[in-house]
N, C-alpha and C. Protein backbone atom coordinates (compact mmCIF):
# COMPACT_ATOMS: atom_id res chain seq x y z
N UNK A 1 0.85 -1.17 0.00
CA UNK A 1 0.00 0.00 0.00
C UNK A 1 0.89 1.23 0.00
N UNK A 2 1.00 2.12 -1.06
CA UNK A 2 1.74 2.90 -1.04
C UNK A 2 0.82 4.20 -0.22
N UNK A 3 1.62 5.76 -0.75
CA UNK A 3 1.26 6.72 -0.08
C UNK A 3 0.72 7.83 -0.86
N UNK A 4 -0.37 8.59 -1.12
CA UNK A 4 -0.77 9.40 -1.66
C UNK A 4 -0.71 10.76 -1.28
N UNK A 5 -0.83 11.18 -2.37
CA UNK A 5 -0.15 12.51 -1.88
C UNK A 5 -1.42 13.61 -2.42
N UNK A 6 -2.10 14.59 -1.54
CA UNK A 6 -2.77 15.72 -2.03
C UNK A 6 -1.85 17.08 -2.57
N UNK A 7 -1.59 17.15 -4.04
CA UNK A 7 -1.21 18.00 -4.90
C UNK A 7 -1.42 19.48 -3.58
N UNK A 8 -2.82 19.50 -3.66
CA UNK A 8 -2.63 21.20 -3.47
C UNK A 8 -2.55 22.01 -1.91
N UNK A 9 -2.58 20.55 -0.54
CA UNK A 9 -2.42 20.91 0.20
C UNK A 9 -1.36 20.43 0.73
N UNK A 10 -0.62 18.73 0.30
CA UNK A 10 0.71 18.28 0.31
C UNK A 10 -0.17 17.10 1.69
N UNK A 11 -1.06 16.75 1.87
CA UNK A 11 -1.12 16.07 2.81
C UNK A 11 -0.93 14.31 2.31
N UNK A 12 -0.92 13.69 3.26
CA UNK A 12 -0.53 12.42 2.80
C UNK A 12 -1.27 11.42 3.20
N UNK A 13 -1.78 10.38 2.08
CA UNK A 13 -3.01 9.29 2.56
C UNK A 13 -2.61 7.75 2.44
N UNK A 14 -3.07 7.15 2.60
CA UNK A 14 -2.73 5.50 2.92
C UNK A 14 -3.08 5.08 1.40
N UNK A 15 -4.56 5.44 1.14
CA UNK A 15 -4.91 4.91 -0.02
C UNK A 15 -5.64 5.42 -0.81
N UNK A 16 -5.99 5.04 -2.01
CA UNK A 16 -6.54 6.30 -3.37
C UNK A 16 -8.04 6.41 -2.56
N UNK A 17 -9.01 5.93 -1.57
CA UNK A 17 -9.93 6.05 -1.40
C UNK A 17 -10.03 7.23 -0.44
N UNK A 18 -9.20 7.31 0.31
CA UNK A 18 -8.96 8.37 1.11
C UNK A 18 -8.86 9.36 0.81
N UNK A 19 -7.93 9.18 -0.22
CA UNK A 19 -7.47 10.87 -1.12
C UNK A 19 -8.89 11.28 -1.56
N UNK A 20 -9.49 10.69 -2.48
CA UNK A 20 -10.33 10.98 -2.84
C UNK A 20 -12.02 11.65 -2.26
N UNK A 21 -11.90 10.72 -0.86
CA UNK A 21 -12.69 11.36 -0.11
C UNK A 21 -12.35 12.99 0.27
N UNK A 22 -11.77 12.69 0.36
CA UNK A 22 -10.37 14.47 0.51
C UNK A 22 -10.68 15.19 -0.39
N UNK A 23 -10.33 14.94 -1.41
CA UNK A 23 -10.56 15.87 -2.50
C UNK A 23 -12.71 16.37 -2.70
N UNK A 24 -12.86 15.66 -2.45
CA UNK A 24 -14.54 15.82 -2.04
C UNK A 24 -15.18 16.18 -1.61
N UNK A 25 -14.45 16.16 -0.12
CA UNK A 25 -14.93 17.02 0.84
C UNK A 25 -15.21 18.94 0.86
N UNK A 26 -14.30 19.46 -0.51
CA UNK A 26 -15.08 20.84 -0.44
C UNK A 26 -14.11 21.82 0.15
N UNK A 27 -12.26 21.34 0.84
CA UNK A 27 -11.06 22.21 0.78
C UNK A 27 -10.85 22.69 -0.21
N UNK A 28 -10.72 21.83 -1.94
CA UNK A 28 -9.76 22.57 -2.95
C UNK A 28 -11.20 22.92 -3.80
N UNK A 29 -12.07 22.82 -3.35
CA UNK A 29 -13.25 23.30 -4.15
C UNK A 29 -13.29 24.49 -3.97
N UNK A 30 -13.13 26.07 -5.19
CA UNK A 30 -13.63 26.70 -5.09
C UNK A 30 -15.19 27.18 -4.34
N UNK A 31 -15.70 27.95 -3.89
CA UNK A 31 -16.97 28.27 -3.07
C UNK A 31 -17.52 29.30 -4.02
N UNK A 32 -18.27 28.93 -4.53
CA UNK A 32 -19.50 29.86 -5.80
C UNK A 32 -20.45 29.87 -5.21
N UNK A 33 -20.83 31.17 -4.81
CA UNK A 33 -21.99 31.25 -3.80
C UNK A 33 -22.96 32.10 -4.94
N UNK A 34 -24.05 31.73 -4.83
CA UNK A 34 -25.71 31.61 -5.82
C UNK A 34 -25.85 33.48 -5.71
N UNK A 35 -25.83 33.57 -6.66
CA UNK A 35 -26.52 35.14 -6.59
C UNK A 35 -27.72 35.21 -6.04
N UNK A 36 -28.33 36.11 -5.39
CA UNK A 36 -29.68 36.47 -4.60
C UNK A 36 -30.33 36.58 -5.62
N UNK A 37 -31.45 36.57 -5.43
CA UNK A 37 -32.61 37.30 -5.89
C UNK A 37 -33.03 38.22 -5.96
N UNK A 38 -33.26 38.95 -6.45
CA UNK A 38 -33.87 40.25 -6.55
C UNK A 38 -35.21 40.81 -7.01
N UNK A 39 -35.61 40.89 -5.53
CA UNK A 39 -37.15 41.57 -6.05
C UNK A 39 -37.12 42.91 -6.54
N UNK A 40 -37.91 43.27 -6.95
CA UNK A 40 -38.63 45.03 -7.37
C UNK A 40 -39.79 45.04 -7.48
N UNK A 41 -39.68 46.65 -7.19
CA UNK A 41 -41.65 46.76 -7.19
C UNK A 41 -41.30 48.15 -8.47
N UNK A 42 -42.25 47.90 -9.10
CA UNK A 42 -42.04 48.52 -10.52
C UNK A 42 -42.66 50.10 -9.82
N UNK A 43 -43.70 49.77 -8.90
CA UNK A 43 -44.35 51.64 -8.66
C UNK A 43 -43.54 52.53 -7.58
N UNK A 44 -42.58 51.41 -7.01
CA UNK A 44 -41.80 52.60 -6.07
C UNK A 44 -40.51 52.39 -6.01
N UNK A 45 -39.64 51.91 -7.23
CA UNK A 45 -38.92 51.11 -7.64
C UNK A 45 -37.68 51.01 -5.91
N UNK A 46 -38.41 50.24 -5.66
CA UNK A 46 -38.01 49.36 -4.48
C UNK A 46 -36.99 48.11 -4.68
N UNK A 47 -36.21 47.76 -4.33
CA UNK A 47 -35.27 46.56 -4.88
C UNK A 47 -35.23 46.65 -3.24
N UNK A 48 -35.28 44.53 -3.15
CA UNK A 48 -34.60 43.83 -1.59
C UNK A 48 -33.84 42.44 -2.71
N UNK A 49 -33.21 41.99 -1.65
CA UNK A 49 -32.88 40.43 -1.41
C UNK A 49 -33.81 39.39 -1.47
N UNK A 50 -34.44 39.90 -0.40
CA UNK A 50 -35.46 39.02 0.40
C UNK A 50 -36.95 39.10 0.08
N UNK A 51 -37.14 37.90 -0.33
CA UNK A 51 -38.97 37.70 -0.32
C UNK A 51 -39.90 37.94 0.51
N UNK A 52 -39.31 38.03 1.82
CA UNK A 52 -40.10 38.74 2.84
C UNK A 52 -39.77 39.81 2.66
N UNK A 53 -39.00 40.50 2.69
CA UNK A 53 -39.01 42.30 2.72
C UNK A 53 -40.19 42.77 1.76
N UNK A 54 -39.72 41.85 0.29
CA UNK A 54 -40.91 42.68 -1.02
C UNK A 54 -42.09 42.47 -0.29
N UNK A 55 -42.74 41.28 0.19
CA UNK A 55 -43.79 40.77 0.53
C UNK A 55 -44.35 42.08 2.05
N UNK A 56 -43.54 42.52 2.97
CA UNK A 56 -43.83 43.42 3.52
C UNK A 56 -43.74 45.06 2.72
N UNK A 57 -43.08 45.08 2.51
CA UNK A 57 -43.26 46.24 1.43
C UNK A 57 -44.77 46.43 0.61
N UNK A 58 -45.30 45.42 0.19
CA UNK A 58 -46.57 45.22 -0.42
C UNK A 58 -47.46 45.93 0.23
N UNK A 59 -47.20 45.99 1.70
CA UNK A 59 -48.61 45.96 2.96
C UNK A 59 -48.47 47.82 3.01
N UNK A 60 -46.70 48.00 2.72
CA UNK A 60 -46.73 49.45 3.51
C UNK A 60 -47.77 50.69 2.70
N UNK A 61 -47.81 51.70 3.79
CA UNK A 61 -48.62 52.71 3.19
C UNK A 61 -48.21 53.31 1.46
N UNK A 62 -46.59 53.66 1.53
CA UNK A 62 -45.89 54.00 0.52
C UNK A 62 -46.70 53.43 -0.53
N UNK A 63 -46.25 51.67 -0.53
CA UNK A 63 -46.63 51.31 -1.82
C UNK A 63 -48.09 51.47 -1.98
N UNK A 64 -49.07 51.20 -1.29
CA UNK A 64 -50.45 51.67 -1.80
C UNK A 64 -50.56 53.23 -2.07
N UNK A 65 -49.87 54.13 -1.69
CA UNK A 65 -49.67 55.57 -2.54
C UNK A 65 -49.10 55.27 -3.72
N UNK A 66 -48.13 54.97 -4.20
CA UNK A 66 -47.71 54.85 -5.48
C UNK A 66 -48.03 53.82 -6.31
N UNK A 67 -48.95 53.11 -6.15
CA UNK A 67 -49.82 52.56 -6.88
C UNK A 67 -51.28 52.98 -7.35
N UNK A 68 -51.71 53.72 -6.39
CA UNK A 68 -52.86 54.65 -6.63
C UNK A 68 -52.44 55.71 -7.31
N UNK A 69 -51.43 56.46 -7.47
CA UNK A 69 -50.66 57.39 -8.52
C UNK A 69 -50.73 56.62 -9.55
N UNK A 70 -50.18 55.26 -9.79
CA UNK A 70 -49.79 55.00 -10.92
C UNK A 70 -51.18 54.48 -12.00
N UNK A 71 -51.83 53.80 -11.13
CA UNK A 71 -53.28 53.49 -11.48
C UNK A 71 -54.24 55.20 -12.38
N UNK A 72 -53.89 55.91 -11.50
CA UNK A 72 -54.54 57.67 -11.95
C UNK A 72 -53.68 58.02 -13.21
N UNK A 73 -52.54 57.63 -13.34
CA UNK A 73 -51.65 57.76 -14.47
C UNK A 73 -52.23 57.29 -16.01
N UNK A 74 -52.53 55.90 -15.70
CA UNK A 74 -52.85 55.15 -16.52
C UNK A 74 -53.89 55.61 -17.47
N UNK A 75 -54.96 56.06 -16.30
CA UNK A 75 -56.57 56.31 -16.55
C UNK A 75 -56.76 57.61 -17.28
N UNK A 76 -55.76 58.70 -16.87
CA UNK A 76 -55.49 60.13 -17.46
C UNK A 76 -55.17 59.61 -18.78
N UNK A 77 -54.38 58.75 -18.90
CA UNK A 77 -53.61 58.62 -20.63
C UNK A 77 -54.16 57.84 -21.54
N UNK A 78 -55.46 57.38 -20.77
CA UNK A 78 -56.44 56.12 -21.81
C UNK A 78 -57.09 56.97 -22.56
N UNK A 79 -57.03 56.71 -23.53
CA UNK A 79 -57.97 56.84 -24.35
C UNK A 79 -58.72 56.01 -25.61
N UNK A 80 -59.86 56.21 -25.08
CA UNK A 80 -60.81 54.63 -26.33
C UNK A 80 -60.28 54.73 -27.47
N UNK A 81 -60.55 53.53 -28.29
CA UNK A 81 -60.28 53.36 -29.60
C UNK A 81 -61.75 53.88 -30.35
């Protein structure tokens, strides 16, 4: 049974199963962490992270003002066919 050797940290294993568990475990693995999410609210252009924040944001007074603006917006610029 010879001796294995980890390239990038120099440590040393009994056998290829070992190493390999090693290498697996998530040391020489780069860490790519997931971009967030990003909510927005189109009438008060609001940007969070978090699905709860937008989701409270929904309730606040703000956004029912600038949605009732934007709604009056709409209605000013309609016009029938």
């Amino acid at each position: 049974m010879g001796t294995y050797r980890c390239e990038p940290c120099g440590k040393n294993f009994g056998g290829t199963t070992d190493l390999a568990r090693h290498m697996r475990c998530g040391i020489h693995v780069p860490i790519v962490k997931k971009p967030k999410a990003v909510y927005y609210c189109e009438h008060c252009q609001y940007t969070t992270n978090g699905s709860r924040d937008i989701k409270l944001h929904l309730k606040t007074a703000k956004h029912s003002k600038n949605t009732r603006k934007a709604m009056l917006v709409e209605i000013r610029n309609y016009t029938p066919s």
